[in-house]
C-alpha atoms as a PDB file:
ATOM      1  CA  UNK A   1       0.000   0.000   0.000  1.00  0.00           C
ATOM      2  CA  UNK A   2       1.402   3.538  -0.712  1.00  0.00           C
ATOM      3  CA  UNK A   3       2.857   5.536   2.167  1.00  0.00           C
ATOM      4  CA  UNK A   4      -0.481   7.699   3.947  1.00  0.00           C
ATOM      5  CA  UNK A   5      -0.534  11.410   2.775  1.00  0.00           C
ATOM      6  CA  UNK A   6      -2.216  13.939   4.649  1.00  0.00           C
ATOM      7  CA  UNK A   7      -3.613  15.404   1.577  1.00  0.00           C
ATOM      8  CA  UNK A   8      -6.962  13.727   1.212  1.00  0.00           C
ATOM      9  CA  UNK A   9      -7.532  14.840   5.076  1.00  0.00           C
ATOM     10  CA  UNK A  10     -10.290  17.075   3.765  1.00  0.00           C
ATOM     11  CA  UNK A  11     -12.521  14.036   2.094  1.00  0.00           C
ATOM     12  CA  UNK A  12     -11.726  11.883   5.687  1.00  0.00           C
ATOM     13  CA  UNK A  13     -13.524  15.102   7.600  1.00  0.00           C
ATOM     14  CA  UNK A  14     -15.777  15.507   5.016  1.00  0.00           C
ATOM     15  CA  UNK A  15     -16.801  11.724   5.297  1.00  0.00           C
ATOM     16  CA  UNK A  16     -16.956  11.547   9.245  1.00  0.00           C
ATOM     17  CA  UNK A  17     -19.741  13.895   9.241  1.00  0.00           C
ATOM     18  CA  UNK A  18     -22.288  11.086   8.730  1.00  0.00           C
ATOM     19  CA  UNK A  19     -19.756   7.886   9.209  1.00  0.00           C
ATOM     20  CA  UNK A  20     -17.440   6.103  11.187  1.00  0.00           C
ATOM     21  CA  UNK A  21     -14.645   5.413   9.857  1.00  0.00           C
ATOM     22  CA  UNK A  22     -12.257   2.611  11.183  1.00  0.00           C
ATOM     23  CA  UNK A  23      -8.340   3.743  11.626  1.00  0.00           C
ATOM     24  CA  UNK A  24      -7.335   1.539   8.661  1.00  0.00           C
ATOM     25  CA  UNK A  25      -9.974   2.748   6.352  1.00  0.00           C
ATOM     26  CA  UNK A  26      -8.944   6.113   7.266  1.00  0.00           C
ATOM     27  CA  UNK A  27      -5.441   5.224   6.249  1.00  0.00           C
ATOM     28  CA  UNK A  28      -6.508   3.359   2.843  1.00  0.00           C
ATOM     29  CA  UNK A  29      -8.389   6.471   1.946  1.00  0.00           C
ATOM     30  CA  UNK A  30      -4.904   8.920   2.769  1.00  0.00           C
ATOM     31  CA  UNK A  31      -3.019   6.471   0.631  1.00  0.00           C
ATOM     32  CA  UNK A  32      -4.857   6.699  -2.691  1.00  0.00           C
ATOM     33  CA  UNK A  33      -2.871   7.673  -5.556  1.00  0.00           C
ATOM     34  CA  UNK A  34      -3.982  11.084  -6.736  1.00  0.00           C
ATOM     35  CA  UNK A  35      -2.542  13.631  -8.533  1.00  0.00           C
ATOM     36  CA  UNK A  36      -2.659  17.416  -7.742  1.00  0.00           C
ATOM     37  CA  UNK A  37      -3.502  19.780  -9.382  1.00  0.00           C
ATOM     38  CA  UNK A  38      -4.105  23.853  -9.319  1.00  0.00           C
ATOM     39  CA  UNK A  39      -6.836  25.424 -11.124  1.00  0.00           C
ATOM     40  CA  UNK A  40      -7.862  28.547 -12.434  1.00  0.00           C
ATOM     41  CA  UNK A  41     -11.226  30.178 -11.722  1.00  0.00           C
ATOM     42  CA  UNK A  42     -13.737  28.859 -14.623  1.00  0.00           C
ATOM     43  CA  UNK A  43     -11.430  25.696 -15.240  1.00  0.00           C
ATOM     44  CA  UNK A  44     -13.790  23.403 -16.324  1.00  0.00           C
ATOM     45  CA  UNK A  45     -13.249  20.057 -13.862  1.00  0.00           C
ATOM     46  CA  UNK A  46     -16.406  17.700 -15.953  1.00  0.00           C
ATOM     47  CA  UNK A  47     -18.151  17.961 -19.021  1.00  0.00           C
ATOM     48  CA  UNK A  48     -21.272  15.914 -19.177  1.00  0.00           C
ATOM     49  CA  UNK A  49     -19.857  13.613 -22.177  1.00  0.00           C
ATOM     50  CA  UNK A  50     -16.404  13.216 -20.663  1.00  0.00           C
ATOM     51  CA  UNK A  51     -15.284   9.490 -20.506  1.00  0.00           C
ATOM     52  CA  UNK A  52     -15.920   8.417 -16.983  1.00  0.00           C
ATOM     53  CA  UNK A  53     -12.070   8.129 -15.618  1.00  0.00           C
ATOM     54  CA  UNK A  54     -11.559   9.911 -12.629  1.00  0.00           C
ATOM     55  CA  UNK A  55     -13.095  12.287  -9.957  1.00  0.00           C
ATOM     56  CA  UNK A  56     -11.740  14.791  -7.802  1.00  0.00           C
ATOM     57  CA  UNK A  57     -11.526  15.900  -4.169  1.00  0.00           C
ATOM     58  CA  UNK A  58     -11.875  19.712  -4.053  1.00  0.00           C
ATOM     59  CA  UNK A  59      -8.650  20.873  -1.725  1.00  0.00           C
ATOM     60  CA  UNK A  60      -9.173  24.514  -1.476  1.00  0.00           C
ATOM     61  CA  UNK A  61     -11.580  27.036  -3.538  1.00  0.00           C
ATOM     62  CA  UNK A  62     -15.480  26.860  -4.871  1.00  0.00           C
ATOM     63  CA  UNK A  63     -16.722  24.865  -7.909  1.00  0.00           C
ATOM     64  CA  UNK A  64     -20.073  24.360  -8.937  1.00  0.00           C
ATOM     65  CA  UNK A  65     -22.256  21.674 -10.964  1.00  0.00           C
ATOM     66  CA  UNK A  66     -24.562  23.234 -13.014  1.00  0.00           C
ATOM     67  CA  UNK A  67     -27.023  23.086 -16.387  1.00  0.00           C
ATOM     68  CA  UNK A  68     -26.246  25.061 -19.271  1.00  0.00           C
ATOM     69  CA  UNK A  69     -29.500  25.938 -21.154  1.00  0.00           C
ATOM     70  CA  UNK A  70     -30.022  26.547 -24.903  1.00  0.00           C
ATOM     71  CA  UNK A  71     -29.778  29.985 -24.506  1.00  0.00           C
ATOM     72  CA  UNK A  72     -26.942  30.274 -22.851  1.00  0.00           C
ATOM     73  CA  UNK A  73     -27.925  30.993 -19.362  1.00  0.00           C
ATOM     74  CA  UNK A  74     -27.245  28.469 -16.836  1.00  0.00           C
ATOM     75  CA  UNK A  75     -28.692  27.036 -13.367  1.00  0.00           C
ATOM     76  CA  UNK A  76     -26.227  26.440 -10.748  1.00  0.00           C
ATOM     77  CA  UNK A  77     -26.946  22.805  -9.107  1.00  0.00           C
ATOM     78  CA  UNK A  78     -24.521  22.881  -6.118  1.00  0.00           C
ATOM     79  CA  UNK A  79     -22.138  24.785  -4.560  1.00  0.00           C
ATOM     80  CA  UNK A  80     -18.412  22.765  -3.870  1.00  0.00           C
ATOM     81  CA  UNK A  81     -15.955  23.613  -1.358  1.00  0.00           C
ATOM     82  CA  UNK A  82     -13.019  21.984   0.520  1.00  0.00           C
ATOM     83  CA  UNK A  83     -13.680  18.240   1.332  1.00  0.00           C
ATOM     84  CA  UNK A  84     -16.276  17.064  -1.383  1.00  0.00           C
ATOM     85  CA  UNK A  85     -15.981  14.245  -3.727  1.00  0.00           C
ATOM     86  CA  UNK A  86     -16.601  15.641  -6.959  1.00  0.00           C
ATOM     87  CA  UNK A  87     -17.772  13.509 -10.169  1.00  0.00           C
ATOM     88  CA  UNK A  88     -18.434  10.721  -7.451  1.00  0.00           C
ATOM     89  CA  UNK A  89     -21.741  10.432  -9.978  1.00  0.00           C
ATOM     90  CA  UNK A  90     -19.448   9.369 -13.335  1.00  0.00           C
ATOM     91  CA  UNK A  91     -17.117   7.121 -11.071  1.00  0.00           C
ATOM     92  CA  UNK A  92     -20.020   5.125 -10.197  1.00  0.00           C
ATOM     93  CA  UNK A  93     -22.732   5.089 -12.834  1.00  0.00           C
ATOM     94  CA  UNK A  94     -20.270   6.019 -15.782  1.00  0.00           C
ATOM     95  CA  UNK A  95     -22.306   8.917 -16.444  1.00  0.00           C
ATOM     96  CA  UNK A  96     -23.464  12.597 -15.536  1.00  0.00           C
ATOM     97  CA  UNK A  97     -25.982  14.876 -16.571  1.00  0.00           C
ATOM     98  CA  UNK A  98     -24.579  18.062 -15.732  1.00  0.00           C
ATOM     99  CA  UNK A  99     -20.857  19.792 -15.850  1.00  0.00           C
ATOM    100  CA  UNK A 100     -18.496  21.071 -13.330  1.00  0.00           C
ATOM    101  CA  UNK A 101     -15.995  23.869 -13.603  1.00  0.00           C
ATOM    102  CA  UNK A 102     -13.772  26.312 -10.883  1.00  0.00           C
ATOM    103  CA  UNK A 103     -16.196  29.313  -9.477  1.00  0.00           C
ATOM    104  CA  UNK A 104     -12.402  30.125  -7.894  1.00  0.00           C
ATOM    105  CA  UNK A 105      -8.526  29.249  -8.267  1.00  0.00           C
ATOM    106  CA  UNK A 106      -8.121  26.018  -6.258  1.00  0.00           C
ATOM    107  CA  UNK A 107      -6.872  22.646  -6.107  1.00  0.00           C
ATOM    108  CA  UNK A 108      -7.948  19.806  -6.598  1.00  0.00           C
ATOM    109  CA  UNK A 109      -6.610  15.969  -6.247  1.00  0.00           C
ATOM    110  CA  UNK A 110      -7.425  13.711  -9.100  1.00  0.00           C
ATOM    111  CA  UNK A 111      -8.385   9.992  -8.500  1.00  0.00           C
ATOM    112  CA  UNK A 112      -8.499   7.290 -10.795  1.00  0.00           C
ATOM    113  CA  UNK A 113     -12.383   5.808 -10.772  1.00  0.00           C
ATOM    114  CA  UNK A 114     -10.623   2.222 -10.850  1.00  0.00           C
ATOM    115  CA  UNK A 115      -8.729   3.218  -8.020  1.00  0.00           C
ATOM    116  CA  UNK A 116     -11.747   4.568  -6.091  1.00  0.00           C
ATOM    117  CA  UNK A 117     -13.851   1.425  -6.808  1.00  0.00           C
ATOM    118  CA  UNK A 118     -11.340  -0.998  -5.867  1.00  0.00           C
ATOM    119  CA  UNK A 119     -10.789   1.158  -2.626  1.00  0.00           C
ATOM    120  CA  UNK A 120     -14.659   0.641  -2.073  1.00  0.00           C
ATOM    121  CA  UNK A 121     -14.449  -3.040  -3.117  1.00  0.00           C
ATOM    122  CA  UNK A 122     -12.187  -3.954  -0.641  1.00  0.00           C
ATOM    123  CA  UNK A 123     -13.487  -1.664   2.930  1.00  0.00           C
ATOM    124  CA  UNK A 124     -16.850  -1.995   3.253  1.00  0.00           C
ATOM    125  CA  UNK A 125     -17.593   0.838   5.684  1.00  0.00           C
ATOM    126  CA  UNK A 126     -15.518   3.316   2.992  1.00  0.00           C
ATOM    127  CA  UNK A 127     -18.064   1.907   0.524  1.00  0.00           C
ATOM    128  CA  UNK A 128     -21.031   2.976   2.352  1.00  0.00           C
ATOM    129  CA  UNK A 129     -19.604   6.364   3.849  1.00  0.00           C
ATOM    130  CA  UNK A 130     -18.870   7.446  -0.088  1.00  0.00           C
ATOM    131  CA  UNK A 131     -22.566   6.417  -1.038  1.00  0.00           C
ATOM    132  CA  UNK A 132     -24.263   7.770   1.845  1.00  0.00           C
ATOM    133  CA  UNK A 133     -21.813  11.348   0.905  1.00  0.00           C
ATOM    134  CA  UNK A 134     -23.993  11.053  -2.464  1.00  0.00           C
ATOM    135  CA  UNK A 135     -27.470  10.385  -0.376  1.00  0.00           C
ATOM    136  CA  UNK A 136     -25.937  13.544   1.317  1.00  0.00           C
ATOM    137  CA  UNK A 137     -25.713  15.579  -1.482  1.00  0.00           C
ATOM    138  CA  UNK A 138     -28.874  14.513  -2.784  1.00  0.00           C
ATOM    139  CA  UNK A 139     -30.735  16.121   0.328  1.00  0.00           C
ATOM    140  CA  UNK A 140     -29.033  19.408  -0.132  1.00  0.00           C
ATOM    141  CA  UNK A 141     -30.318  18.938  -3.739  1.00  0.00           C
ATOM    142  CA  UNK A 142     -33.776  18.290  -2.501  1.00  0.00           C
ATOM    143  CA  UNK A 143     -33.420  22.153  -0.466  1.00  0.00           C
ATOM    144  CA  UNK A 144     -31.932  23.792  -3.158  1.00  0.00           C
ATOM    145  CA  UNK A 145     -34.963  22.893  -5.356  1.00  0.00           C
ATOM    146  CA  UNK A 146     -36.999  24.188  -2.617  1.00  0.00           C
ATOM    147  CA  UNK A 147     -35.399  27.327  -2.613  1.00  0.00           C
ATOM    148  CA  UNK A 148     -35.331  28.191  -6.156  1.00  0.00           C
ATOM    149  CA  UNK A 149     -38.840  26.768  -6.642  1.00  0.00           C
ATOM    150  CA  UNK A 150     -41.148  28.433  -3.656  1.00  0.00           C
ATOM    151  CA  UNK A 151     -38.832  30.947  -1.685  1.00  0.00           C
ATOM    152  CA  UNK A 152     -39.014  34.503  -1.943  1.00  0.00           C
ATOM    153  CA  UNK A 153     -35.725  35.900  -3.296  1.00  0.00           C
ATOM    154  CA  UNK A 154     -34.738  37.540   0.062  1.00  0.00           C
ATOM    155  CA  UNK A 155     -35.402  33.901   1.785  1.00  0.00           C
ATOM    156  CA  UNK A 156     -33.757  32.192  -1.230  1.00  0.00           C
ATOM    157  CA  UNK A 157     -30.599  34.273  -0.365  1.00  0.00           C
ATOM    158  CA  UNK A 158     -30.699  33.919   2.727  1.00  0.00           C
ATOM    159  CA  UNK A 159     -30.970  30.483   2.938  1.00  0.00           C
ATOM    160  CA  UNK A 160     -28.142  30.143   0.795  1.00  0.00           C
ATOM    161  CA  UNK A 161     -25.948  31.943   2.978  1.00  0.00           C
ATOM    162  CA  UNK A 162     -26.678  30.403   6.261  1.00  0.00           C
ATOM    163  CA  UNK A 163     -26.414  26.924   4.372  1.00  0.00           C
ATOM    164  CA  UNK A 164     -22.609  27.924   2.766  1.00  0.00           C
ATOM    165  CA  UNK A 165     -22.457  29.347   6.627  1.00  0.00           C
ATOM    166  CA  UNK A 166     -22.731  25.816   8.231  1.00  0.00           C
ATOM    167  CA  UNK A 167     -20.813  24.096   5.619  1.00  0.00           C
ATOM    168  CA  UNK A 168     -18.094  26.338   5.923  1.00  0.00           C
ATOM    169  CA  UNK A 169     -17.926  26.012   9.495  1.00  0.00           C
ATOM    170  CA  UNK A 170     -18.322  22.043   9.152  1.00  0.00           C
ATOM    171  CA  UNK A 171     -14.993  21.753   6.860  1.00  0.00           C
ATOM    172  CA  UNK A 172     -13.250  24.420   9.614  1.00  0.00           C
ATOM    173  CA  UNK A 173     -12.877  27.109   7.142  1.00  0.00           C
ATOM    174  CA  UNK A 174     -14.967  29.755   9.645  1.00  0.00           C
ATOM    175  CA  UNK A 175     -18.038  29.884  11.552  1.00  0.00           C
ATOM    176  CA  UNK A 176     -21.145  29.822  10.467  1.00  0.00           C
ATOM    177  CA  UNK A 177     -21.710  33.647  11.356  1.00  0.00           C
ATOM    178  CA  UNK A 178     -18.289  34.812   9.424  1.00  0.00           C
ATOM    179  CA  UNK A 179     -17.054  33.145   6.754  1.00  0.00           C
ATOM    180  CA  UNK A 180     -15.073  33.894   2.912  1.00  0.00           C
ATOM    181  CA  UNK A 181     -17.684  33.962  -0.113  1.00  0.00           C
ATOM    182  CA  UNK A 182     -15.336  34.880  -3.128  1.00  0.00           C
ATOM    183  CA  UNK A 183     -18.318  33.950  -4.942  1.00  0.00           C
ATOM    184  CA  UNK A 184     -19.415  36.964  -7.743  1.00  0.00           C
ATOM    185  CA  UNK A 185     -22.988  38.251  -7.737  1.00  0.00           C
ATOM    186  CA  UNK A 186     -23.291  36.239 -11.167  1.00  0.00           C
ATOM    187  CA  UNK A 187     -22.367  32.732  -9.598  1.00  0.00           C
ATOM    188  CA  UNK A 188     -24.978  33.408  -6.599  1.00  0.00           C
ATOM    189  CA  UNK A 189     -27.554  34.779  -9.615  1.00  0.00           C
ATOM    190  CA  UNK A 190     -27.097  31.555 -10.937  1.00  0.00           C
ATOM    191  CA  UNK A 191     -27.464  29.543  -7.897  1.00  0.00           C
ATOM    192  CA  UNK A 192     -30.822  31.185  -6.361  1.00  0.00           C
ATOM    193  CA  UNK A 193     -32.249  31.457 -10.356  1.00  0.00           C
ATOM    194  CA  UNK A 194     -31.972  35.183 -10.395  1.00  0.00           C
ATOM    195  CA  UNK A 195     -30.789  38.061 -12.492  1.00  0.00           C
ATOM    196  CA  UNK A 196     -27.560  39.501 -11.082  1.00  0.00           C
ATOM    197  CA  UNK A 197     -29.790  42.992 -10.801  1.00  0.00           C
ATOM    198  CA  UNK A 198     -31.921  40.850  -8.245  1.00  0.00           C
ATOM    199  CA  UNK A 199     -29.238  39.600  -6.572  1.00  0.00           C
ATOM    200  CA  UNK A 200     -27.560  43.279  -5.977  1.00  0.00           C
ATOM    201  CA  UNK A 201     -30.344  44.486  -4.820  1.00  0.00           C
ATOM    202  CA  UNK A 202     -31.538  41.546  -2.362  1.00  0.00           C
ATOM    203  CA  UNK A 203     -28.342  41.437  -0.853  1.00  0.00           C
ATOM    204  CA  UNK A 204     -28.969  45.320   0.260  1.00  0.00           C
ATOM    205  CA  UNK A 205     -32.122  45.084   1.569  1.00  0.00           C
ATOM    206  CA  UNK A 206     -30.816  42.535   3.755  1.00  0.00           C
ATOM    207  CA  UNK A 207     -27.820  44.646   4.741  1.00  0.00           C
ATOM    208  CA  UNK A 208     -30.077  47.415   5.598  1.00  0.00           C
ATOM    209  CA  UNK A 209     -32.175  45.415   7.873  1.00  0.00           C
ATOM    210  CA  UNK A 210     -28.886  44.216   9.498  1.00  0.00           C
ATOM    211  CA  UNK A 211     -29.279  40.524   9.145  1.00  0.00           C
ATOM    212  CA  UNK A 212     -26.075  40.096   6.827  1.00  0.00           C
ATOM    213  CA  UNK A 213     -23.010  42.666   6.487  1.00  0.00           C
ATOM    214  CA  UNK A 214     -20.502  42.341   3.425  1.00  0.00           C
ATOM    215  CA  UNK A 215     -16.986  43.274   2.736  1.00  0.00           C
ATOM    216  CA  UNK A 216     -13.800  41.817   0.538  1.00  0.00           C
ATOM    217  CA  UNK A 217     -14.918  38.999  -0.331  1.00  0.00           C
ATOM    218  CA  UNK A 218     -16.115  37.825   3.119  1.00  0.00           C
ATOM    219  CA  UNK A 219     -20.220  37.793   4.681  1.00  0.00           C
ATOM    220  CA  UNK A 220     -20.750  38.480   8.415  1.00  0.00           C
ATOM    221  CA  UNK A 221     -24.280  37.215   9.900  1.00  0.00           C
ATOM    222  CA  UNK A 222     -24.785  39.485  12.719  1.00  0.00           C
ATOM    223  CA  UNK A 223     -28.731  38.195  13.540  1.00  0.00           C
ATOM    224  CA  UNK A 224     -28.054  34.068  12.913  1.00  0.00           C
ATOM    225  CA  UNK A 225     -31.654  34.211  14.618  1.00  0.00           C
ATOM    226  CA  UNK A 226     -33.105  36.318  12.577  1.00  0.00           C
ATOM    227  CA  UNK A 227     -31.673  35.593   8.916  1.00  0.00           C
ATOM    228  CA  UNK A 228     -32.605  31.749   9.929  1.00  0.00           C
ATOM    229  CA  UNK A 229     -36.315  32.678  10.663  1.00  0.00           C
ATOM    230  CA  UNK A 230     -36.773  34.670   7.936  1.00  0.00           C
ATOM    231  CA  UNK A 231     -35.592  32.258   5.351  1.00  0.00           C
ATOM    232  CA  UNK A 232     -36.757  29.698   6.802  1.00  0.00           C
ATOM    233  CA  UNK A 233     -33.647  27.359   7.402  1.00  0.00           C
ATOM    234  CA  UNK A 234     -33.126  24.252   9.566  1.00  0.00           C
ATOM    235  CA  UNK A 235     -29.925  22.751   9.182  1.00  0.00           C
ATOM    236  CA  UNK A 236     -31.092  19.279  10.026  1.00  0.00           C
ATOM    237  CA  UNK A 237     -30.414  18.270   6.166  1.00  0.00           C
ATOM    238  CA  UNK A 238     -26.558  19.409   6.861  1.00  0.00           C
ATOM    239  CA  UNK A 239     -26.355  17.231  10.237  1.00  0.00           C
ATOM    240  CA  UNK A 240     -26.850  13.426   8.586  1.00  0.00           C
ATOM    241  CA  UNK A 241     -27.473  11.122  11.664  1.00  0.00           C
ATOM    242  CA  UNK A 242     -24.773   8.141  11.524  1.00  0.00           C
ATOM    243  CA  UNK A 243     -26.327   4.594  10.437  1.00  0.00           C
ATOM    244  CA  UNK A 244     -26.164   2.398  13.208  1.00  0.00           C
ATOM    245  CA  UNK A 245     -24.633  -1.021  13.083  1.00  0.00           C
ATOM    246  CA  UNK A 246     -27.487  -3.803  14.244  1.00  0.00           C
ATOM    247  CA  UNK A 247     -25.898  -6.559  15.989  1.00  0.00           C
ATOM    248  CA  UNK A 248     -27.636  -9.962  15.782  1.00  0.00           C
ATOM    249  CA  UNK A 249     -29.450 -11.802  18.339  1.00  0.00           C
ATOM    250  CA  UNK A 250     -26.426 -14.857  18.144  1.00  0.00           C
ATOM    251  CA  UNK A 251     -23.354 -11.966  18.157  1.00  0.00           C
ATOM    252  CA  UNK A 252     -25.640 -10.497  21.564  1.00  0.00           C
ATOM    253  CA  UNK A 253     -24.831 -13.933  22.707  1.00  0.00           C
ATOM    254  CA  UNK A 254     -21.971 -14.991  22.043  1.00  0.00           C
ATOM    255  CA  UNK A 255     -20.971 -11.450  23.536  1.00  0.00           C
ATOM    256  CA  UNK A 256     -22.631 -11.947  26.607  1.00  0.00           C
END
């Protein structure tokens, strides 16, 4: 097995969120080959009818899945930051349906897909922490479809922020309150299904009413309380409970 690298660290933190992960999975997952690489803002990472070869663990910066539509405008699926699998989808049904590029410079690490799935094949508790980090995923989907679909635009924003709030907080890159959002008023246009007029303005009326303050690049939360009731967040869909191993009646026993 190849020496253990800290540099997957983010993915491990990202994955004990909802699972526990035994010390020598944690080590198998550190000492995947990968290769590094830097990347410039609007880097495309996936296109939708790339080959299914590899995916990518986001080390530092944004990038975001999205849909490109005929006429050229385009819907912002998900927001990625530090710690999350990215093109987990092609590595394990050969396919995607949407592309990925850099909203920011970053890094990434690029994994083979045969060496993820033979990782998987051999630890079964990696296996299921990388499938339920899709399940996970796929209930911040389920919000964000919410939030474009019935929420005002002032509680569509909102929610937004407080949900990049906990996130950031969960991968130790600030608190939920205070946090970096190099993110341009285009990329969170695209996100909340807005023009980036909308957007400009929302984000003032929300200033003036002192639930969010802004400066270089970075979004302060003064009234958590407030901006939480008003857009109606609960952050239960960012806290997955862990699955809990059953033990059976004849283990009970022989344990006893």
């Amino acid at each position: 097995m190849p020496r253990s690298d800290a540099t997957l660290e983010p993915l491990v933190r990202k994955l004990a969120l909802h699972s526990d992960l035994l010390r020598e999975e944690r080590e198998a997952l550190l000492s995947l080959r990968f290769e590094r690489r830097p990347l410039r803002a609007h880097a495309q990472l996936f296109r939708g009818v790339d080959p299914a070869l590899h995916c990518c663990v986001l080390l530092d910066g944004y990038a975001a899945g999205y849909k490109l539509l005929r006429d050229g405008s385009r819907q912002i699926l998900n927001v990625l930051m530090r710690g999350d699998l990215v093109g987990i989808q092609r590595c394990l049904f050969q396919r995607a349906d949407h592309e990925v590029e850099m909203l920011t410079d970053g890094t990434v690490a690029t994994i083979a897909a045969a060496d993820l799935q033979a990782l998987m094949s051999a630890h079964s508790g990696l296996s299921r922490a990388i499938w339920s980090e899709s399940l996970f995923h796929g209930a911040i989907q389920s919000e964000w479809i919410v939030n474009v679909g019935r929420r005002s635009a002032s509680a569509r924003l909102g929610h937004l922020l407080c949900e990049l709030g906990v996130r950031n907080e969960q991968q130790g890159l600030g608190s939920r309150d205070q946090f970096e959002l190099p993110l341009t008023q285009a990329n969170i246009a695209d996100c909340a299904g807005l023009t980036a007029v909308h957007i400009n303005r929302t984000l003032r009326s929300l200033d003036e009413a002192g639930l969010i303050r802004r400066g270089r690049g970075r979004v302060t939360i003064p009234d958590w309380a407030g901006l939480t009731r008003m857009a109606g967040f609960d952050e239960q869909y960012l806290k997955p409970k862990r699955a809990e191993v059953s033990v059976s009646p004849r283990h009970q026993q022989q344990g006893a």
